[in-house]
C-alpha atoms as a PDB file:
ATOM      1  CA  UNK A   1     -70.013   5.240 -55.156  1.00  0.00           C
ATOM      2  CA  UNK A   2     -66.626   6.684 -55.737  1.00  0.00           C
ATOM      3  CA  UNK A   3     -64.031   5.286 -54.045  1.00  0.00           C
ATOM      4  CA  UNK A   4     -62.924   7.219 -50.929  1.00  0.00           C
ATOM      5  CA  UNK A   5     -60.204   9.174 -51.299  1.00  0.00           C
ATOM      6  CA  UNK A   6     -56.702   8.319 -49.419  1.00  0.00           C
ATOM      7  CA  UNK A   7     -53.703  10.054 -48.710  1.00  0.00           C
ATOM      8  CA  UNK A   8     -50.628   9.953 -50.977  1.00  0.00           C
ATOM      9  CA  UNK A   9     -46.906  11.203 -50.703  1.00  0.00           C
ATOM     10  CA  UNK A  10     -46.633  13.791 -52.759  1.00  0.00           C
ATOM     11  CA  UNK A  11     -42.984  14.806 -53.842  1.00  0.00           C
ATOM     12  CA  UNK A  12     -42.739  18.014 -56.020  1.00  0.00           C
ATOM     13  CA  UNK A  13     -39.677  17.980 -58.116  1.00  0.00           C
ATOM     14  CA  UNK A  14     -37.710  20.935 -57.918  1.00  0.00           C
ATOM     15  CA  UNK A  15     -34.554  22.086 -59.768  1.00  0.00           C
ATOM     16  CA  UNK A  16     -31.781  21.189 -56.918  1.00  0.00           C
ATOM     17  CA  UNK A  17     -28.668  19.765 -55.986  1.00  0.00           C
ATOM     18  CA  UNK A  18     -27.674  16.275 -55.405  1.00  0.00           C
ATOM     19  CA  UNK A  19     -26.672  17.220 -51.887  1.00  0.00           C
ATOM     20  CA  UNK A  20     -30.470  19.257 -51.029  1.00  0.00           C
ATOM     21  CA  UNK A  21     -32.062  16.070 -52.931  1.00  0.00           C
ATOM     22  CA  UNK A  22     -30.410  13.527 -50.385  1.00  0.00           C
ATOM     23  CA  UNK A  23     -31.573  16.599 -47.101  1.00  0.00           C
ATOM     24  CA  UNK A  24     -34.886  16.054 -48.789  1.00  0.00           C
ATOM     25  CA  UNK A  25     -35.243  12.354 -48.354  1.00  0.00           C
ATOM     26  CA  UNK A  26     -33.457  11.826 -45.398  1.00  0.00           C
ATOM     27  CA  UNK A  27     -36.005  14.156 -43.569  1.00  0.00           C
ATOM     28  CA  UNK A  28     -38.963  12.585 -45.425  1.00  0.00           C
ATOM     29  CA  UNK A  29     -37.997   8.748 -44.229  1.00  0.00           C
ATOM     30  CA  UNK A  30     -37.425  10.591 -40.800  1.00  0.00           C
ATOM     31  CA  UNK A  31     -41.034  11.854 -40.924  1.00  0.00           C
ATOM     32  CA  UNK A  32     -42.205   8.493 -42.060  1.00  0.00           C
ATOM     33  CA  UNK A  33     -40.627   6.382 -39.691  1.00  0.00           C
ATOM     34  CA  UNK A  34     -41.816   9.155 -36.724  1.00  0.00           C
ATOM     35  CA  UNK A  35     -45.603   8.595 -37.899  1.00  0.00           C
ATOM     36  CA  UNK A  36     -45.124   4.961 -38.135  1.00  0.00           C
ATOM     37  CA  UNK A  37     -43.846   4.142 -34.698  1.00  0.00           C
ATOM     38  CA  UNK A  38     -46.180   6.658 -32.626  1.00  0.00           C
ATOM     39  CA  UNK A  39     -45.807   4.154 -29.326  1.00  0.00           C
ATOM     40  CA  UNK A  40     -41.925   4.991 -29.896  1.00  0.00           C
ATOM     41  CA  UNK A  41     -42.582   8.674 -29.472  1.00  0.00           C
ATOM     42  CA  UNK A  42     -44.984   8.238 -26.522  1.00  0.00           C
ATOM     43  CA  UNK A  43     -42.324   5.873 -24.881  1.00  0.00           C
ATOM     44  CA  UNK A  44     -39.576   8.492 -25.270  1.00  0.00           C
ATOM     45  CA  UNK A  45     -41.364  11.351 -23.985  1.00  0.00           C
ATOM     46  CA  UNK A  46     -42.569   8.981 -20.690  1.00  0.00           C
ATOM     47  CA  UNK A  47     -38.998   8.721 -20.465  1.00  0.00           C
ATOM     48  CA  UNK A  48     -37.946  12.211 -20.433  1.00  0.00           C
ATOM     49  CA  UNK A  49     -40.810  12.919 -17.741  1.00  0.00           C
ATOM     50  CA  UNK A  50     -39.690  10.214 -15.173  1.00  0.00           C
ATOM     51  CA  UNK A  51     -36.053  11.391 -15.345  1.00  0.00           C
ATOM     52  CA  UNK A  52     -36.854  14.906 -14.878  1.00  0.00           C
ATOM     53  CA  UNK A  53     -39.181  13.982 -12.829  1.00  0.00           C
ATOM     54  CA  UNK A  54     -36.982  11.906 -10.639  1.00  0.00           C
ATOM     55  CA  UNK A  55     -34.489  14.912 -10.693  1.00  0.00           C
ATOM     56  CA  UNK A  56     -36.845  17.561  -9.821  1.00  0.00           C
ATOM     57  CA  UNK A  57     -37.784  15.480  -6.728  1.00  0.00           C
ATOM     58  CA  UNK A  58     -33.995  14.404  -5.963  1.00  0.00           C
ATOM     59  CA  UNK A  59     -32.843  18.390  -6.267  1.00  0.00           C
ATOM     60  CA  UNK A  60     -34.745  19.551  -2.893  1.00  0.00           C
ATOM     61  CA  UNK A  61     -33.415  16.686  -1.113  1.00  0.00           C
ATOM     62  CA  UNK A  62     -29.330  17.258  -2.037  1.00  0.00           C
ATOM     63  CA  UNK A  63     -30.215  20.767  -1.306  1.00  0.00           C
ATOM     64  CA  UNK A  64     -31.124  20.297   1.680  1.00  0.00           C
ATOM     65  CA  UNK A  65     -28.828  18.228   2.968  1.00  0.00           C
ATOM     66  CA  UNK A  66     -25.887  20.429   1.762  1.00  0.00           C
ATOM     67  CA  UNK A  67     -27.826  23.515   3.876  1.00  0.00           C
ATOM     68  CA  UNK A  68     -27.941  21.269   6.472  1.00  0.00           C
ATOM     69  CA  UNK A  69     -24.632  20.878   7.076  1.00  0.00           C
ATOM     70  CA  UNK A  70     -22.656  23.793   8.886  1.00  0.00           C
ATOM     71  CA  UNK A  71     -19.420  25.655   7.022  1.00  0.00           C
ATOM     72  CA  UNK A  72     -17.046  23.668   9.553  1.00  0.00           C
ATOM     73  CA  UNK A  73     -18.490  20.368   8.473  1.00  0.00           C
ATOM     74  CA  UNK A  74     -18.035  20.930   5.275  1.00  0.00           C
ATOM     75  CA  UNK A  75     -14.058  22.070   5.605  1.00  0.00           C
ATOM     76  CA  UNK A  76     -13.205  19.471   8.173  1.00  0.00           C
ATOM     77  CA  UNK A  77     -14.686  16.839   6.018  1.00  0.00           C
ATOM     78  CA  UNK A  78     -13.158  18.542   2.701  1.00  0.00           C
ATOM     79  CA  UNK A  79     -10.033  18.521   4.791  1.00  0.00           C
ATOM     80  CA  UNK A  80     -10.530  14.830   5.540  1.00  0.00           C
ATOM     81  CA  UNK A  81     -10.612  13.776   2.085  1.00  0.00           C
ATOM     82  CA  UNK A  82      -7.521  15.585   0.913  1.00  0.00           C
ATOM     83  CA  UNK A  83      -5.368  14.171   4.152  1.00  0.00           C
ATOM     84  CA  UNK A  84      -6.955  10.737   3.492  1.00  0.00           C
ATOM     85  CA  UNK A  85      -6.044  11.224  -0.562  1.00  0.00           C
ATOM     86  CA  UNK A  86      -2.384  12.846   1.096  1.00  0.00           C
ATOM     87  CA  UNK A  87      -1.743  10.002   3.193  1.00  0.00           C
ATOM     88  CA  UNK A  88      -2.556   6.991   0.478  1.00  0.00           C
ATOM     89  CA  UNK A  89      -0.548   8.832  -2.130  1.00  0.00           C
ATOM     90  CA  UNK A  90       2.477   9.107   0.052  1.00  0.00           C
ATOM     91  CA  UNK A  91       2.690   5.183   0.791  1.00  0.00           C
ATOM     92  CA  UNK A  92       1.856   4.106  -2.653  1.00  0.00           C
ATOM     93  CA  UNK A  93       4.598   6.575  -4.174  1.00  0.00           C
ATOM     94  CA  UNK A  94       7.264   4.887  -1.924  1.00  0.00           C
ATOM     95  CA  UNK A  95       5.735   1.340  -2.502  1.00  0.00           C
ATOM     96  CA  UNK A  96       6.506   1.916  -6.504  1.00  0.00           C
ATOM     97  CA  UNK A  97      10.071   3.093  -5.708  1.00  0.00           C
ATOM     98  CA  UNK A  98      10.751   0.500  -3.892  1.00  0.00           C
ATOM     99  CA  UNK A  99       9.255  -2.056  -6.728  1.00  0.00           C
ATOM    100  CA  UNK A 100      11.628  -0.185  -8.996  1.00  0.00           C
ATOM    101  CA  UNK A 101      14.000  -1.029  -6.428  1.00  0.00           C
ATOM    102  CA  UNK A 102      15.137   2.344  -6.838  1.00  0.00           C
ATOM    103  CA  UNK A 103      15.291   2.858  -2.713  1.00  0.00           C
ATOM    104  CA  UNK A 104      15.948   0.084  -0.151  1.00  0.00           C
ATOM    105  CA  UNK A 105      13.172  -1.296   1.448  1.00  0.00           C
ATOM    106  CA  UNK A 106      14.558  -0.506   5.120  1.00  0.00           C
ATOM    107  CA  UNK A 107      14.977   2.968   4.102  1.00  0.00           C
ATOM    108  CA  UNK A 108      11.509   3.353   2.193  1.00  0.00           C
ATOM    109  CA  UNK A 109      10.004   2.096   5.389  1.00  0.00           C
ATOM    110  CA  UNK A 110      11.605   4.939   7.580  1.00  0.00           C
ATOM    111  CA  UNK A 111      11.266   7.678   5.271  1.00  0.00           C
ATOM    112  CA  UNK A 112       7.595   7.056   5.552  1.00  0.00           C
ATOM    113  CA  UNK A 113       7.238   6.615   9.160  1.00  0.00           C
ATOM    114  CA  UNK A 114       9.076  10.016   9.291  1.00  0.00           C
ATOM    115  CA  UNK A 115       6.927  11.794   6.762  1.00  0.00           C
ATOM    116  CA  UNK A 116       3.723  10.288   7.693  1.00  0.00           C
ATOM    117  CA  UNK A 117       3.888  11.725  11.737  1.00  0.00           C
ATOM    118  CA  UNK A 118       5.547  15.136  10.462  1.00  0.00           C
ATOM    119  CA  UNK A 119       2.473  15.786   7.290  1.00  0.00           C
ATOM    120  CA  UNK A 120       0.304  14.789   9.611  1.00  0.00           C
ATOM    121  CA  UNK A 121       0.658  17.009  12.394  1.00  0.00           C
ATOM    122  CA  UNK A 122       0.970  19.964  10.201  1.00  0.00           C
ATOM    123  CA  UNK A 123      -2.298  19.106   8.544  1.00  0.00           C
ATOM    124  CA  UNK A 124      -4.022  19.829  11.719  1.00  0.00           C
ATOM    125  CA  UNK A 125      -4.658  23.450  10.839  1.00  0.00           C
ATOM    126  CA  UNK A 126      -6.567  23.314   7.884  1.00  0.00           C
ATOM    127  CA  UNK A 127      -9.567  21.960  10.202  1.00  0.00           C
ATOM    128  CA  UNK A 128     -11.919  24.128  11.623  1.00  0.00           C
ATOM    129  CA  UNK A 129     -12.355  25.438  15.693  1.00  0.00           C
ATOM    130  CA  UNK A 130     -15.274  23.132  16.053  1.00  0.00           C
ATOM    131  CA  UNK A 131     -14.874  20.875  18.447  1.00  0.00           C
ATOM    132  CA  UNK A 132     -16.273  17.930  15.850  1.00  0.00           C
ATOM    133  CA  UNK A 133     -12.340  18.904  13.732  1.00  0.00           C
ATOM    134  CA  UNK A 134     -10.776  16.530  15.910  1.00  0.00           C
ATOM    135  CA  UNK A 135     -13.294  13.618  15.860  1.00  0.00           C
ATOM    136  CA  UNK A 136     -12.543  14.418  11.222  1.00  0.00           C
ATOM    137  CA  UNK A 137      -9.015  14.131  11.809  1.00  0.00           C
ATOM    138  CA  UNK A 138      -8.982  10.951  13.703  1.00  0.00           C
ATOM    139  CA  UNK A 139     -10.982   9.276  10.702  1.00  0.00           C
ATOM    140  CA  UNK A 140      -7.794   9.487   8.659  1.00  0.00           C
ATOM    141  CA  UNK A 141      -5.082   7.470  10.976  1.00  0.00           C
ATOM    142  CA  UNK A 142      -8.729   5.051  11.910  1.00  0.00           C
ATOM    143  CA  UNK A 143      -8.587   4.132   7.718  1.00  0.00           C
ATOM    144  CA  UNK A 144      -5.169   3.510   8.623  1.00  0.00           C
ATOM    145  CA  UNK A 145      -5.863   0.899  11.396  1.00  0.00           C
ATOM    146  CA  UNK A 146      -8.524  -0.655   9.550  1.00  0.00           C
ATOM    147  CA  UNK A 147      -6.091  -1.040   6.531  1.00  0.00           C
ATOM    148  CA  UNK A 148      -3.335  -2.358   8.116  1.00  0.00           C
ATOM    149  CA  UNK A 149      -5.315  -4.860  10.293  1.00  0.00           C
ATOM    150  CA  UNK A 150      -7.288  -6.109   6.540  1.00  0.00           C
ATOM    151  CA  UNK A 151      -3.895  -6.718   5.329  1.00  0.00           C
ATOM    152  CA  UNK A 152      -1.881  -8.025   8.670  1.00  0.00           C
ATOM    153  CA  UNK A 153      -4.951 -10.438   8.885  1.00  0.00           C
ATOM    154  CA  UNK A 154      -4.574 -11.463   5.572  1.00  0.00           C
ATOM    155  CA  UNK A 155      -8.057 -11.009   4.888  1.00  0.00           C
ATOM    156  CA  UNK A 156      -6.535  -8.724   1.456  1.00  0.00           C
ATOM    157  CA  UNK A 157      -3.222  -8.732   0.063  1.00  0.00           C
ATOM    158  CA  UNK A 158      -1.044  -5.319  -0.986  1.00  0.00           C
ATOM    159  CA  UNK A 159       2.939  -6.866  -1.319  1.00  0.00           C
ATOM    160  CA  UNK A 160       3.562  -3.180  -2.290  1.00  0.00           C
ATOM    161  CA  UNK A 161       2.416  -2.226   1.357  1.00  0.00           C
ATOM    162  CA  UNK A 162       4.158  -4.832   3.190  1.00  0.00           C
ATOM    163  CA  UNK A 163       7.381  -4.284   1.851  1.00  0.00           C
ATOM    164  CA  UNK A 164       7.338  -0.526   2.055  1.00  0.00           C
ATOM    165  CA  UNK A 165       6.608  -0.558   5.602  1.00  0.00           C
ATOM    166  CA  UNK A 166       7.206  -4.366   7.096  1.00  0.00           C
ATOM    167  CA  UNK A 167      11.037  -4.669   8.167  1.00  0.00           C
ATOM    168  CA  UNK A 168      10.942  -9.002   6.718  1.00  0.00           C
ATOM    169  CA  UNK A 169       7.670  -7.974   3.857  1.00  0.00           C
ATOM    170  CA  UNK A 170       5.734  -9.876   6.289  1.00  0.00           C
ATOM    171  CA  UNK A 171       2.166  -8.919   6.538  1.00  0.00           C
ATOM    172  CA  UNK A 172       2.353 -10.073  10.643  1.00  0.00           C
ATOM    173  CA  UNK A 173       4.489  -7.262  11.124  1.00  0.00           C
ATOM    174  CA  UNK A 174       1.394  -4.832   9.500  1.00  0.00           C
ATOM    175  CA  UNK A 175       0.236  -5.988  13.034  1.00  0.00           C
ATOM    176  CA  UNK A 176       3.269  -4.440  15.057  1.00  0.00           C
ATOM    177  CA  UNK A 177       5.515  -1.452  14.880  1.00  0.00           C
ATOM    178  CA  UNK A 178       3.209  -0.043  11.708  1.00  0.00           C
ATOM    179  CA  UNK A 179      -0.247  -0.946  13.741  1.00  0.00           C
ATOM    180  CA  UNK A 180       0.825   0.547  17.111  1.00  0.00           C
ATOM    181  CA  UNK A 181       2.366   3.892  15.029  1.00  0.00           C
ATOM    182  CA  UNK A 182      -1.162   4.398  13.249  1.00  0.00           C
ATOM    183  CA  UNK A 183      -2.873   4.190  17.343  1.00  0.00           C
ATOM    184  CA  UNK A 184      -0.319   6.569  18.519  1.00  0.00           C
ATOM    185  CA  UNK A 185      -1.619   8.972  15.810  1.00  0.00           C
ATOM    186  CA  UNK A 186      -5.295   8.460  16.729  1.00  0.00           C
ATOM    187  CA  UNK A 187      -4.718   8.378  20.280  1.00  0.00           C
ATOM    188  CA  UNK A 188      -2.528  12.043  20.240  1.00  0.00           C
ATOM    189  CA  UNK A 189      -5.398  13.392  18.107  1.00  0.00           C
ATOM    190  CA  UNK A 190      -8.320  12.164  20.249  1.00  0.00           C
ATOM    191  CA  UNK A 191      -6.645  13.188  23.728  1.00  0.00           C
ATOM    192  CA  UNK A 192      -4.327  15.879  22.648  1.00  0.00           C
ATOM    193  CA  UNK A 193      -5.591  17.503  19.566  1.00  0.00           C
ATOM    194  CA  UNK A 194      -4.142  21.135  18.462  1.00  0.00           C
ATOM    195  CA  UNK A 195      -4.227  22.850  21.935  1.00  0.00           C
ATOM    196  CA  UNK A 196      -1.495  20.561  23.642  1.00  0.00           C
ATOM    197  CA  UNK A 197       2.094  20.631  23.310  1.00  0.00           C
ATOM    198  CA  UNK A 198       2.153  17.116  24.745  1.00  0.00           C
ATOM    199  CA  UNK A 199       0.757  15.322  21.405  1.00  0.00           C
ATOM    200  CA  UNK A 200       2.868  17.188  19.424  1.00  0.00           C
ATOM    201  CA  UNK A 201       5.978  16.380  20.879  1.00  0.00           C
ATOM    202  CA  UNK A 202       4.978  12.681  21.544  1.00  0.00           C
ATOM    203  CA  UNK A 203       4.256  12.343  17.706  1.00  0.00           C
ATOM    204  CA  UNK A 204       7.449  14.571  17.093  1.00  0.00           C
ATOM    205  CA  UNK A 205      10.166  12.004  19.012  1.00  0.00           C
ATOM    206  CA  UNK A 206       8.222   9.290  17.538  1.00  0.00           C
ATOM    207  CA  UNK A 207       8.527  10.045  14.183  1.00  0.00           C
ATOM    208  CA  UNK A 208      11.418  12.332  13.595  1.00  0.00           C
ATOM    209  CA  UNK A 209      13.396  11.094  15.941  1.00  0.00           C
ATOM    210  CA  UNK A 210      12.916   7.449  16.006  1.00  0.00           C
ATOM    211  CA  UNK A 211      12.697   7.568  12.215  1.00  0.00           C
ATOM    212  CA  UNK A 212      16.459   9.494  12.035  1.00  0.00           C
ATOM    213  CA  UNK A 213      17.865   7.391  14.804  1.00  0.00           C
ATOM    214  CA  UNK A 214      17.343   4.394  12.558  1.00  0.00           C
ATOM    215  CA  UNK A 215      18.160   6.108   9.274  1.00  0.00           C
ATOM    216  CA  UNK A 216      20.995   7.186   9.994  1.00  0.00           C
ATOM    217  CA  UNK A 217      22.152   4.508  12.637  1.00  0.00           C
ATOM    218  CA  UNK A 218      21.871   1.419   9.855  1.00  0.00           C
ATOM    219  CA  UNK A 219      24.352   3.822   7.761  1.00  0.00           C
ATOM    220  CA  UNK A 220      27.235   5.076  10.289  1.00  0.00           C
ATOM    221  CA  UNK A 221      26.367   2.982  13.262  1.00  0.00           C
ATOM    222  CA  UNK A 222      29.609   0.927  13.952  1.00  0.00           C
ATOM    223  CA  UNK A 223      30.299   1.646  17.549  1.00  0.00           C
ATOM    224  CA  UNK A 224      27.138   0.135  19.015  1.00  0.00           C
ATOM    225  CA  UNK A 225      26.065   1.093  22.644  1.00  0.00           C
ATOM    226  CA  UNK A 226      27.461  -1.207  25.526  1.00  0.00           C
ATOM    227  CA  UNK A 227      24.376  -2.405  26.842  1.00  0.00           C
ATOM    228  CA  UNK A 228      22.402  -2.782  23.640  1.00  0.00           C
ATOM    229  CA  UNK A 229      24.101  -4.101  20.618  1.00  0.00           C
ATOM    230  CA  UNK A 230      21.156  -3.421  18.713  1.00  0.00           C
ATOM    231  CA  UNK A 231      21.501   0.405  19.162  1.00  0.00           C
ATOM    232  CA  UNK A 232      24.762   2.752  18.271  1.00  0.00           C
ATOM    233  CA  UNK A 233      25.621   5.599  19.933  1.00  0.00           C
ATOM    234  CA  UNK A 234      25.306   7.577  16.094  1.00  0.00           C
ATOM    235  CA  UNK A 235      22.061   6.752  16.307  1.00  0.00           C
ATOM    236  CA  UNK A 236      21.289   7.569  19.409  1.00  0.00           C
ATOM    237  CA  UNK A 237      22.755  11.079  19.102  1.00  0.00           C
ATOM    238  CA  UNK A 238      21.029  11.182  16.139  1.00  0.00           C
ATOM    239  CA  UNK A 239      17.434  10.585  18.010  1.00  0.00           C
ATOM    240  CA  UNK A 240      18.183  13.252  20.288  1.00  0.00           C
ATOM    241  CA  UNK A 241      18.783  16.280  18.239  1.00  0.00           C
ATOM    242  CA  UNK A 242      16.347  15.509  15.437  1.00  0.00           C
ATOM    243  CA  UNK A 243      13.678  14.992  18.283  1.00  0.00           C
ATOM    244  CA  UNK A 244      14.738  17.972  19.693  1.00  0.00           C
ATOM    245  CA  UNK A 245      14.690  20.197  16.286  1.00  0.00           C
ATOM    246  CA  UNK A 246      11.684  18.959  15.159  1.00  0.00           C
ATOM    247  CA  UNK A 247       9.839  19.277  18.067  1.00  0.00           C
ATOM    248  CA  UNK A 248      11.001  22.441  18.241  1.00  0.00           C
ATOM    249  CA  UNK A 249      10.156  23.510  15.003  1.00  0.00           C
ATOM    250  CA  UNK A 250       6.465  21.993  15.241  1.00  0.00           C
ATOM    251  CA  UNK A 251       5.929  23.953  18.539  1.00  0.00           C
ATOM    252  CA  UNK A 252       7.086  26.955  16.530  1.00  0.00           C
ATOM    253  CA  UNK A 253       4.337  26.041  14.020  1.00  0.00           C
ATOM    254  CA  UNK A 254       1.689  25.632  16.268  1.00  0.00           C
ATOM    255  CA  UNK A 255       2.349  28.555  18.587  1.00  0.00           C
ATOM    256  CA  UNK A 256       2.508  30.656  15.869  1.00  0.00           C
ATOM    257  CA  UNK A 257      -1.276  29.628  14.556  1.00  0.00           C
ATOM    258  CA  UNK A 258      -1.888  30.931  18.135  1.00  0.00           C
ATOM    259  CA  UNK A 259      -2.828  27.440  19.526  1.00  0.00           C
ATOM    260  CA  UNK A 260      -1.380  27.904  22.558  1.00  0.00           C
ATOM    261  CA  UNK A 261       1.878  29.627  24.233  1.00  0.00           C
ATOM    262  CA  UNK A 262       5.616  29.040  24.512  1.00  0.00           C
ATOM    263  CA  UNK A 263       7.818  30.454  26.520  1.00  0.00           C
ATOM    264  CA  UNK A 264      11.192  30.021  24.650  1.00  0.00           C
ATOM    265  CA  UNK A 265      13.571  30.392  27.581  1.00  0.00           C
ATOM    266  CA  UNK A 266      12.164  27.737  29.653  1.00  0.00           C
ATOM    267  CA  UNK A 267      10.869  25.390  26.594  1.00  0.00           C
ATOM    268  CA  UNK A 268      13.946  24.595  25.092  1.00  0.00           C
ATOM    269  CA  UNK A 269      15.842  23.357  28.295  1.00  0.00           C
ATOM    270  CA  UNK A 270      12.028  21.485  29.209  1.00  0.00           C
ATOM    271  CA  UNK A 271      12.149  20.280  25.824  1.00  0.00           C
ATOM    272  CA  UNK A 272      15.703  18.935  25.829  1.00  0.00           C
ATOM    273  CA  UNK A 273      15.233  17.243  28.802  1.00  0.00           C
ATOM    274  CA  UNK A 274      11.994  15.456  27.178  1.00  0.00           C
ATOM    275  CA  UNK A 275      13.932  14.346  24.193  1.00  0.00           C
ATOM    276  CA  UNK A 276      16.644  13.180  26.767  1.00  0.00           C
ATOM    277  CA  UNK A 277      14.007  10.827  28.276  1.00  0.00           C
ATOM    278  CA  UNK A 278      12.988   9.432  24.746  1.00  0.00           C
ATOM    279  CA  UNK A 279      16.325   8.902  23.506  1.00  0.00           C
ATOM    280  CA  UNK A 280      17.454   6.672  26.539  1.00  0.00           C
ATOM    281  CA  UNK A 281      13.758   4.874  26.294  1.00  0.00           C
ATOM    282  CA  UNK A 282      14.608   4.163  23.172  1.00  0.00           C
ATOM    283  CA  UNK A 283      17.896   2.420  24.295  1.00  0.00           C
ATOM    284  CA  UNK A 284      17.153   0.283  26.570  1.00  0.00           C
ATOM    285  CA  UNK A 285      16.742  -3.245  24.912  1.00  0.00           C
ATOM    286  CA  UNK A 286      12.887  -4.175  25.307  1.00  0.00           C
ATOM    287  CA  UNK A 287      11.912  -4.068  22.395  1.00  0.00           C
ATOM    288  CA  UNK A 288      10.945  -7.784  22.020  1.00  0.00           C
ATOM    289  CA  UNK A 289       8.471  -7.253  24.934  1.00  0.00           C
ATOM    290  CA  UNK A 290       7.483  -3.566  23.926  1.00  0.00           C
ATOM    291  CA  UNK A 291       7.870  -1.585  20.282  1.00  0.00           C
ATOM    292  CA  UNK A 292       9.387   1.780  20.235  1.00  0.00           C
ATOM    293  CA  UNK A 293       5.990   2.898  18.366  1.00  0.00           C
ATOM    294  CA  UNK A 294       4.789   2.443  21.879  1.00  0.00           C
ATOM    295  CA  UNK A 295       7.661   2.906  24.544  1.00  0.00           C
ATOM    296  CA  UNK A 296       8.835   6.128  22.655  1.00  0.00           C
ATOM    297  CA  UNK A 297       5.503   8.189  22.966  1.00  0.00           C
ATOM    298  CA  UNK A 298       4.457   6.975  25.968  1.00  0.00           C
ATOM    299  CA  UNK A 299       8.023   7.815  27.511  1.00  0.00           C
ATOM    300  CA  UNK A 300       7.462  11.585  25.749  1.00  0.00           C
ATOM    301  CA  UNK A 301       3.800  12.249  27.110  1.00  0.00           C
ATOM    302  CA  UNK A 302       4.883  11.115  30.702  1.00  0.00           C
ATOM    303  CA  UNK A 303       8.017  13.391  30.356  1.00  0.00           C
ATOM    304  CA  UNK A 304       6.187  16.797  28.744  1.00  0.00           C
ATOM    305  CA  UNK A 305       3.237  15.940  30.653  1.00  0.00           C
ATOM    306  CA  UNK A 306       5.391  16.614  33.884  1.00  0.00           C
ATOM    307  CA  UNK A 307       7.553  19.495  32.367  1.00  0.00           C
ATOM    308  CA  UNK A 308       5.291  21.482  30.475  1.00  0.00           C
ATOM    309  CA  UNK A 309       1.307  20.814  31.483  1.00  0.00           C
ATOM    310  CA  UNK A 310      -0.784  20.158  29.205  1.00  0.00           C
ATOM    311  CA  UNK A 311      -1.953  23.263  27.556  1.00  0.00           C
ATOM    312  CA  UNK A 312       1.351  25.678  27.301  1.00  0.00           C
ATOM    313  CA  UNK A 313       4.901  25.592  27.071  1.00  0.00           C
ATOM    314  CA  UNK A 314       5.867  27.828  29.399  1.00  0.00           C
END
């Protein structure tokens, strides 16, 4: 019988260039090496199956839960991320100057506990009217609390941290005057929110004016108060107008987003008289039994509380 027949390569020889000769084998061993590995192929296209497969099936379920949650969710929790981001940013930028020992560590520490309260507070518009915004605002001074107590605990270390905000670079003190200033922020948010002068003000005196009172009492405070050598009367005066100016200027803010009403010719003598209370609060020498991150507000809720009510300024 004649022998059965079996398939050959057969390469026709054409007039061509070296270049088109190499095209010609490189898509022949291609071909080859295709038929000769056919488990390959199957393999490959079971592959390209399950992932699509697996994202066809994952698609519905992302959709979903992005319909599922309402326009305000979404902003308050974009608005989260960006404070959150805001808030990190700010600490580490004034940890690296102060590696670079390019500011003092004293000063780095107020600077921050001034700009913290202040970007804070004038954050609070960009959440929505829901009344889940404030519950997505408090997240961001919570991180905060959780952060500080990781470190004060020494359960993680971040030297950057503690000597941009510690007075000795101690991580204890994470547990003090920074710990308590973080609470104060949660607390004004949680009980005060957007539609109360009383929060605002607190977290105004607190920051901006204990922050300046310091600031600029380290620099120019020689004559120091009689019955607290600690304090100077520079620094005093200084707590009491840039309390006053900035809690002016943040009810401004606010009453202008139409959050709630001031009446300007009663305010500003209430409000003066509430800075007034903070400033001599913030005198008196206690502070080894109580921190002015806690004496300060609680003085300035108890004071606007009484003078202004807690839902106008009039």
């Amino acid at each position: 019988m004649a022998a059965a027949a079996r398939p050959v390569d057969v390469v026709r020889h054409f007039p061509c260039s070296s270049s088109a000769a190499a095209s010609s084998s490189l898509l022949l061993s291609r071909s080859k090496s295709r038929l000769a590995s056919p488990a390959a192929a199957a393999a490959s296209s079971m592959r390209r199956r399950l992932v699509l497969g697996v994202g066809a099936a994952a698609a519905p379920a992302v959709a979903a839960l992005a319909a599922s949650a309402t326009p305000a969710a979404l902003r308050d929790g974009a608005a989260t991320l960006l404070i959150t981001a805001g808030a990190y940013s700010l600490v580490r930028a004034f940890d690296g100057l102060t590696a670079r020992r390019l500011i003092e560590q004293n000063l780095s520490r107020k600077i921050v506990h001034v700009l913290s309260g202040v970007l804070f507070m004038s954050s609070w518009p960009l959440f929505s009217n829901s009344t889940e915004a404030r519950f997505f605002a408090a997240i961001v001074p919570l991180l905060n609390c959780i952060r500080l107590l990781t470190y004060g605990l020494r359960l993680s270390t971040d030297e950057a941290l503690v000597k941009s905000v510690t007075r000795e670079g101690k991580p204890e003190e994470l547990l003090r005057g920074p710990l308590y200033y973080v609470i104060v922020l949660l607390v004004s948010v949680l009980v005060f929110w957007r539609q109360s002068p009383i929060g605002i003000v607190s977290l105004s005196m607190m920051s901006g004016g204990d922050g300046f009172a310091d600031i600029v009492g380290r620099r120019y405070g020689s004559a120091k108060l009689p019955f607290n050598e600690n304090k100077s009367w520079i620094g005093s005066i200084s707590m009491f107008i840039s309390g006053f100016l900035l809690s002016a200027l943040m009810l401004f803010y606010f009453s202008c987003l139409g959050y709630f009403t001031v009446c300007w010719d009663l305010a500003l003598g209430k409000l003066a008289l509430v800075a007034l209370a903070a400033t001599v609060v913030e005198c008196i020498p206690v502070n080894d039994v109580v921190d002015d991150n806690i004496s300060v507000p609680l003085a300035t809720m108890l004071a606007a509380y009484l003078l202004f009510g807690y839902s106008s300024c009039c």
